[in-house]
N, C-alpha and C. Protein backbone atom coordinates (compact mmCIF):
# COMPACT_ATOMS: atom_id res chain seq x y z
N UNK A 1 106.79 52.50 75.95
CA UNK A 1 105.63 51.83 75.41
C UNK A 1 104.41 52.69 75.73
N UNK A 2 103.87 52.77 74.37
CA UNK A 2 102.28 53.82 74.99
C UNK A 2 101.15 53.25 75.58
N UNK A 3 101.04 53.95 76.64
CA UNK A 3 100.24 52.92 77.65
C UNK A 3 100.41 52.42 78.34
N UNK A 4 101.74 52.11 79.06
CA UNK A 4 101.94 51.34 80.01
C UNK A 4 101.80 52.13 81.36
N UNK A 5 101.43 51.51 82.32
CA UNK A 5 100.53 52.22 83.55
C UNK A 5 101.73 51.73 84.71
N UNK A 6 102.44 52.71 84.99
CA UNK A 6 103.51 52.49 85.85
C UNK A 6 103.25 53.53 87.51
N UNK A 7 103.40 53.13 88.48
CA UNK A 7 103.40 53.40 90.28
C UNK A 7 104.52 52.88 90.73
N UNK A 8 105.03 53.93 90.99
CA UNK A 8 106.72 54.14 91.50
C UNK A 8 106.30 54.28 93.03
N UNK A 9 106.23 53.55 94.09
CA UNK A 9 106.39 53.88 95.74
C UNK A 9 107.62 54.39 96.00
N UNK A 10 107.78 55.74 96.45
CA UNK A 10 109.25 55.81 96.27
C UNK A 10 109.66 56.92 97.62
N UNK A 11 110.18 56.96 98.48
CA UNK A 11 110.56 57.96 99.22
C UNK A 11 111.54 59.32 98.42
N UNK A 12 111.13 60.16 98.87
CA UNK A 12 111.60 61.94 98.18
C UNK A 12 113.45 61.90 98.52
N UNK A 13 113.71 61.26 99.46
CA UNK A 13 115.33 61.83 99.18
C UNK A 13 115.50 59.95 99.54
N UNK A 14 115.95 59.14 98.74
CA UNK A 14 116.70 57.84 99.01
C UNK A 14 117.81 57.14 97.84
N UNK A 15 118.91 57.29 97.89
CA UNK A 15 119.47 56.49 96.85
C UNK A 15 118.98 55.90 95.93
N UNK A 16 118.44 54.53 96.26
CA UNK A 16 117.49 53.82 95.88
C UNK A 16 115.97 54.20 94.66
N UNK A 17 115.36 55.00 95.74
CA UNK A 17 114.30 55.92 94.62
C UNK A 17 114.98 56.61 93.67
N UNK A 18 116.13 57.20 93.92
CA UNK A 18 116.42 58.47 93.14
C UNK A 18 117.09 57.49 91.68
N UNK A 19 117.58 56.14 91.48
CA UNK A 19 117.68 55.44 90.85
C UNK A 19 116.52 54.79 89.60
N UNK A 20 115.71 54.68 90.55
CA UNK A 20 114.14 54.55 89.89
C UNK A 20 114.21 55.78 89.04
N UNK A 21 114.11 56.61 89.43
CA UNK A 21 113.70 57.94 88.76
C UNK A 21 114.11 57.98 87.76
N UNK A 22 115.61 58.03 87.78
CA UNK A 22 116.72 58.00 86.88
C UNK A 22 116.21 57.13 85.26
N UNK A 23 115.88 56.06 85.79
CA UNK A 23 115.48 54.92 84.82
C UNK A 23 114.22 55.38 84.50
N UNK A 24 113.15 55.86 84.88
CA UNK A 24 111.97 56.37 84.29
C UNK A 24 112.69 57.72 83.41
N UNK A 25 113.38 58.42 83.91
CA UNK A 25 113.68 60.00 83.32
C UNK A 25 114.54 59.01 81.24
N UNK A 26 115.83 58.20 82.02
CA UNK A 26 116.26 57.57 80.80
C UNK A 26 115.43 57.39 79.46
N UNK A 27 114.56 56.51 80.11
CA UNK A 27 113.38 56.30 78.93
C UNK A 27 112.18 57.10 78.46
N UNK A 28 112.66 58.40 79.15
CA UNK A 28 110.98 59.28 79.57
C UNK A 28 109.78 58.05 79.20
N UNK A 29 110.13 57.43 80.45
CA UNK A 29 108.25 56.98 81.08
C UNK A 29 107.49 57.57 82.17
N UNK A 30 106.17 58.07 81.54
CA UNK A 30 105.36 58.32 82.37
C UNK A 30 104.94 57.89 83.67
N UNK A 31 105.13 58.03 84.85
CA UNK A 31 104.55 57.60 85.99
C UNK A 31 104.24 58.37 87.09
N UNK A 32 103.86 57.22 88.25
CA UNK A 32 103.11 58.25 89.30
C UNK A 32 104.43 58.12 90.00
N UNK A 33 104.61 58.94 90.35
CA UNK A 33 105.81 59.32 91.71
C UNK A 33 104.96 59.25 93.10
N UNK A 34 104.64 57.76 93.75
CA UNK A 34 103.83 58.21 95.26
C UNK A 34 104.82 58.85 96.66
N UNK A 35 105.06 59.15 97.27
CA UNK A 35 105.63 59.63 98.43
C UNK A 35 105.45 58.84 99.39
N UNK A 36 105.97 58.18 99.71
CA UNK A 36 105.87 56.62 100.97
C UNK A 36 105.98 57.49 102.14
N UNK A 37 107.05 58.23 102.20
CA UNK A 37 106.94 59.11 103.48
C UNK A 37 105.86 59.85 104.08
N UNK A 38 105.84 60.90 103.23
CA UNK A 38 104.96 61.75 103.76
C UNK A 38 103.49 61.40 103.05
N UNK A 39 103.01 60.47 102.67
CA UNK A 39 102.00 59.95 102.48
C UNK A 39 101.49 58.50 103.17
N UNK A 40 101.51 58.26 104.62
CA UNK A 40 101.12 56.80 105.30
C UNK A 40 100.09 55.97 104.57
N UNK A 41 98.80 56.86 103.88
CA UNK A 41 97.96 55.76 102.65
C UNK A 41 98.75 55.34 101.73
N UNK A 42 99.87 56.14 101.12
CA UNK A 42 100.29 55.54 100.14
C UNK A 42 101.60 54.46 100.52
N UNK A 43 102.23 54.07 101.72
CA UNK A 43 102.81 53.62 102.18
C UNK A 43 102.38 52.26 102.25
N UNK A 44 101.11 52.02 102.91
CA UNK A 44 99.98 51.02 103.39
C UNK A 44 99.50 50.31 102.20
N UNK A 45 99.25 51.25 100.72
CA UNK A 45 99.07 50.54 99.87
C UNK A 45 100.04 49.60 99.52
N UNK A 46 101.34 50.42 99.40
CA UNK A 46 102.55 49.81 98.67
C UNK A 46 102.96 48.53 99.36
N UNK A 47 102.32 48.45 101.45
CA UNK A 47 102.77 46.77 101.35
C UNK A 47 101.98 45.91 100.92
N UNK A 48 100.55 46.35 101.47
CA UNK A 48 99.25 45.52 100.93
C UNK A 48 99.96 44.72 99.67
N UNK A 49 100.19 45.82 98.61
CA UNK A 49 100.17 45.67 97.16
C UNK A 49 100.91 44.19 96.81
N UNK A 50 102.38 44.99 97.70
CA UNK A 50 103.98 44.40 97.66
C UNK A 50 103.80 42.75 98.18
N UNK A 51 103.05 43.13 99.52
CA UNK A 51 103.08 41.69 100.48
C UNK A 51 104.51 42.06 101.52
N UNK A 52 104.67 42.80 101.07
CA UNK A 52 106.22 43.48 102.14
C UNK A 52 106.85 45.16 102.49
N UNK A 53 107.41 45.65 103.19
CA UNK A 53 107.37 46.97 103.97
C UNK A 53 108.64 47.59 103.15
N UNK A 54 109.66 47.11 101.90
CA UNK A 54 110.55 47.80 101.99
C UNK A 54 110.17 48.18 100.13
N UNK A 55 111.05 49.09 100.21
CA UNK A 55 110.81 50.02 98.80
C UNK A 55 112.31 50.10 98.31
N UNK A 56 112.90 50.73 97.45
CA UNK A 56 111.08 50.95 96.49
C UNK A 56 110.71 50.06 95.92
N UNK A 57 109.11 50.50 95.24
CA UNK A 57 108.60 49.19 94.64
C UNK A 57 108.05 49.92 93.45
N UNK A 58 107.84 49.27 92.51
CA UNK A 58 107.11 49.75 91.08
C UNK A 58 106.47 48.68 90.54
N UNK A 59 104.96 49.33 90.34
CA UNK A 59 104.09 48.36 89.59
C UNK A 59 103.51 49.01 88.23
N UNK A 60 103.92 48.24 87.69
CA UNK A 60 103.71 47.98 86.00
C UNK A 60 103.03 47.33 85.26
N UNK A 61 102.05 47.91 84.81
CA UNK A 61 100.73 47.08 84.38
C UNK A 61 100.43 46.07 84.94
N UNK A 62 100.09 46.24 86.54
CA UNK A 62 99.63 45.64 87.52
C UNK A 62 101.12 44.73 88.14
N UNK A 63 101.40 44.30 87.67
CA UNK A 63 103.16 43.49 87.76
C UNK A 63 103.66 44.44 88.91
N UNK A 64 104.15 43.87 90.31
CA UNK A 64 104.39 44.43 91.12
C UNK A 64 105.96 43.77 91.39
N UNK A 65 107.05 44.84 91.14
CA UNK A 65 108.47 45.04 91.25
C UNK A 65 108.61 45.39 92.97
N UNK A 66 109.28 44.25 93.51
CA UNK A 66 108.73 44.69 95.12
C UNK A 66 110.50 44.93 95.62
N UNK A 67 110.95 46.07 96.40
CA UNK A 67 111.93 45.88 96.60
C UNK A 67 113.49 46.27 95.40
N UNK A 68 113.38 46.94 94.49
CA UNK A 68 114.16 47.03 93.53
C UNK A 68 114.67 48.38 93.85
N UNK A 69 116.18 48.14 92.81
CA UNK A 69 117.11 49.18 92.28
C UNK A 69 116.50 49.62 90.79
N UNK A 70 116.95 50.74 90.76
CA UNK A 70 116.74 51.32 89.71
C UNK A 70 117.36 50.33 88.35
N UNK A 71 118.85 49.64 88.67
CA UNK A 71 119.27 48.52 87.92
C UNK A 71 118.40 47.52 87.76
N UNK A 72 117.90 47.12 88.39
CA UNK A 72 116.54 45.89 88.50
C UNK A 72 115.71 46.66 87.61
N UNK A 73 114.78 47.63 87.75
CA UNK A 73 113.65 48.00 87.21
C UNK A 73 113.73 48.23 85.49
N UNK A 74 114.99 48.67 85.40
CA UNK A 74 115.83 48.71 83.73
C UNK A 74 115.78 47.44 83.01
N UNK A 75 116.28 46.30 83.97
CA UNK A 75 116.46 45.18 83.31
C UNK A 75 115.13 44.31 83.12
N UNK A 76 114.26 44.66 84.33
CA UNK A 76 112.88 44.40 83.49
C UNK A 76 112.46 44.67 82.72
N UNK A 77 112.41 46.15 82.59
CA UNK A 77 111.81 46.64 81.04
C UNK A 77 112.43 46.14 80.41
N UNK A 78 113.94 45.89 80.15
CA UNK A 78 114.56 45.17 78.89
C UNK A 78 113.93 43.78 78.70
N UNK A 79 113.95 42.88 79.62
CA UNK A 79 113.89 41.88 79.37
C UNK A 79 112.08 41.83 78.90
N UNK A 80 111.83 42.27 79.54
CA UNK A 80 109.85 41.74 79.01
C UNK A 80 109.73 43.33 77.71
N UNK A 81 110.77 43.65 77.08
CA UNK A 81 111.07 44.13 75.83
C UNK A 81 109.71 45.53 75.81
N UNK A 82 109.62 45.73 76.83
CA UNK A 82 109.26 47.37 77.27
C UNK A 82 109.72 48.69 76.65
N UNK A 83 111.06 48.63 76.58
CA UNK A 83 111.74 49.81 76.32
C UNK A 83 112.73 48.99 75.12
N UNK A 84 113.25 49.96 74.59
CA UNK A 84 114.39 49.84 73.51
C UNK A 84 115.77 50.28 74.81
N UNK A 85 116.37 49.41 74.32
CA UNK A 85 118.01 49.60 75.18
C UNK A 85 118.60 50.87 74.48
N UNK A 86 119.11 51.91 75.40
CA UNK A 86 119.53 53.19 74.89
C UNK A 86 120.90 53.39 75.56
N UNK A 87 121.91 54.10 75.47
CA UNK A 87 123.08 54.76 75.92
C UNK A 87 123.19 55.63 76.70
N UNK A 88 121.84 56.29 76.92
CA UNK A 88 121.79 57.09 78.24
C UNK A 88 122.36 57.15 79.52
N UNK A 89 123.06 58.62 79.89
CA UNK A 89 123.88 58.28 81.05
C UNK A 89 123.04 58.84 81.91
N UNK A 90 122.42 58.16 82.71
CA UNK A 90 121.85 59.02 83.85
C UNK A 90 122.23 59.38 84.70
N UNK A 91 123.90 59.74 84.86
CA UNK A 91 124.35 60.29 86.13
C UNK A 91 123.80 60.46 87.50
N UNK A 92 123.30 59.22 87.61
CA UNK A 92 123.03 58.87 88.80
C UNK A 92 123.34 57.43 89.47
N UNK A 93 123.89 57.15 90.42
CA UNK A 93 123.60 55.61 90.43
C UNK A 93 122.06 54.84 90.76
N UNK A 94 122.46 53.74 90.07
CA UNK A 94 120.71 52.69 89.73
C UNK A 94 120.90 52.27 91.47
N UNK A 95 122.08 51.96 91.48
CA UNK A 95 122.08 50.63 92.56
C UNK A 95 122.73 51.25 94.09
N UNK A 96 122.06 52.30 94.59
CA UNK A 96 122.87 52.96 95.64
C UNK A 96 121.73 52.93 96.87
N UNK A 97 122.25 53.26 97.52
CA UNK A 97 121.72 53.23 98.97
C UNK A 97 122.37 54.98 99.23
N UNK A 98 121.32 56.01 100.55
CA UNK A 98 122.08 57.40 100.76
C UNK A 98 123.01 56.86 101.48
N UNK A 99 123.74 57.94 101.11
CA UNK A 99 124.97 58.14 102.37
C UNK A 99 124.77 58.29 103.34
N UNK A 100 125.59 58.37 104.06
CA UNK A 100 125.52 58.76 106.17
C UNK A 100 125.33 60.28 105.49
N UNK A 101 125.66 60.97 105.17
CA UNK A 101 125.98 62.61 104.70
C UNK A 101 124.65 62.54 104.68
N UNK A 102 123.65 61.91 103.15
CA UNK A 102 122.48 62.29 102.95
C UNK A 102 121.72 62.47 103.85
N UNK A 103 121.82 61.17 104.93
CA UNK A 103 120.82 61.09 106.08
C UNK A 103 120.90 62.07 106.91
N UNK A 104 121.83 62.68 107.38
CA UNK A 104 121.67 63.70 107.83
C UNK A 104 121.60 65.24 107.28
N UNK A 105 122.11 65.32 105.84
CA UNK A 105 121.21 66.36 105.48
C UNK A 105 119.59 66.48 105.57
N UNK A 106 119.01 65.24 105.33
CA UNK A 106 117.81 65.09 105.58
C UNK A 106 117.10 65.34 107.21
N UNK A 107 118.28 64.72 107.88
CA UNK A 107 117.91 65.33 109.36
C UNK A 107 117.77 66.68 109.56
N UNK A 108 118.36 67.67 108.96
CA UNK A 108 118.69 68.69 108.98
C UNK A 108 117.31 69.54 109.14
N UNK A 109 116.78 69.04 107.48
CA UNK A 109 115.78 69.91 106.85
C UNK A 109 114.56 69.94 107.68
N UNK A 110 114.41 68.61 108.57
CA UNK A 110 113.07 68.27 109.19
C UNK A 110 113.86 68.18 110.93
N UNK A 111 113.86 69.10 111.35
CA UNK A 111 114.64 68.80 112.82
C UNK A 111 113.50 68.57 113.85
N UNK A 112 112.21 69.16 113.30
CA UNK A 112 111.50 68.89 114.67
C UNK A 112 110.32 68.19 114.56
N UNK A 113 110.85 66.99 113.42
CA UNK A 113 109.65 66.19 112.86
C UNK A 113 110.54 64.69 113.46
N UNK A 114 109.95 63.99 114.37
CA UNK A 114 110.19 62.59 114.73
C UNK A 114 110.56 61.41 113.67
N UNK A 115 111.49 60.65 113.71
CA UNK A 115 111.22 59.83 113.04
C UNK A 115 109.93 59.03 112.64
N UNK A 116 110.06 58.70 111.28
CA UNK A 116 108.55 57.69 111.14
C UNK A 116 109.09 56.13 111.27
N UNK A 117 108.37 55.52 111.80
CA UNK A 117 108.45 54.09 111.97
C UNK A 117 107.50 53.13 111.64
N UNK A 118 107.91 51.73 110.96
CA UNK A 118 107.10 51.40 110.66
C UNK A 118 107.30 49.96 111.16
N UNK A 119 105.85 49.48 111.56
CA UNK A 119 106.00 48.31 112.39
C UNK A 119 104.84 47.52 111.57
């Protein structure tokens, strides 16, 4: 849809986000990709926004998706008739969580960066 004003909160390596993506790439929709991680303002916005701490979240012409799979975020656009339903395989999964593997590849890359926590 032209025009629609979409903010993806999304962490850089998560199952979950990488699902989102997937479903924006499907439909090529335009959006902001924020970095929850390595961005703490943009983190802070996303609960303010949300009313809650977990991601990802996507807001869509103000409509705030708090907590979703990439399967969720699809079936919104379908249902409030956003997008046209397509056959696209996005070889990715919508509805995944990382692996133990991922998480520690991710440990890998950042070894002498602390966990972030959020309270």
């Amino acid at each position: 849809m032209i025009g629609m004003k979409i903010k993806a909160y999304l962490k850089p390596h998560c199952g979950w986000s990488m699902g989102v993506r997937a479903i924006m790439e499907k439909y090529s929709l335009s959006y902001e990709d924020l970095d929850i991680i390595n961005r703490r303002e943009l983190y802070e916005e996303m609960v303010m926004k949300s009313g809650q701490p977990l991601s990802p979240c996507v807001e869509v012409d103000g409509v705030m998706l708090a907590d979703v799979s990439g399967e969720e975020v699809e079936e919104y656009f379908l249902k409030n008739k956003l997008v046209e339903k397509n056959k696209i395989n996005t070889n990715v999964p919508l509805n995944s969580p990382c692996s133990d593997e991922e998480h520690e590849a991710m440990k890998r890359q950042s070894p002498d960066s602390s966990p972030i926590r959020f309270f």
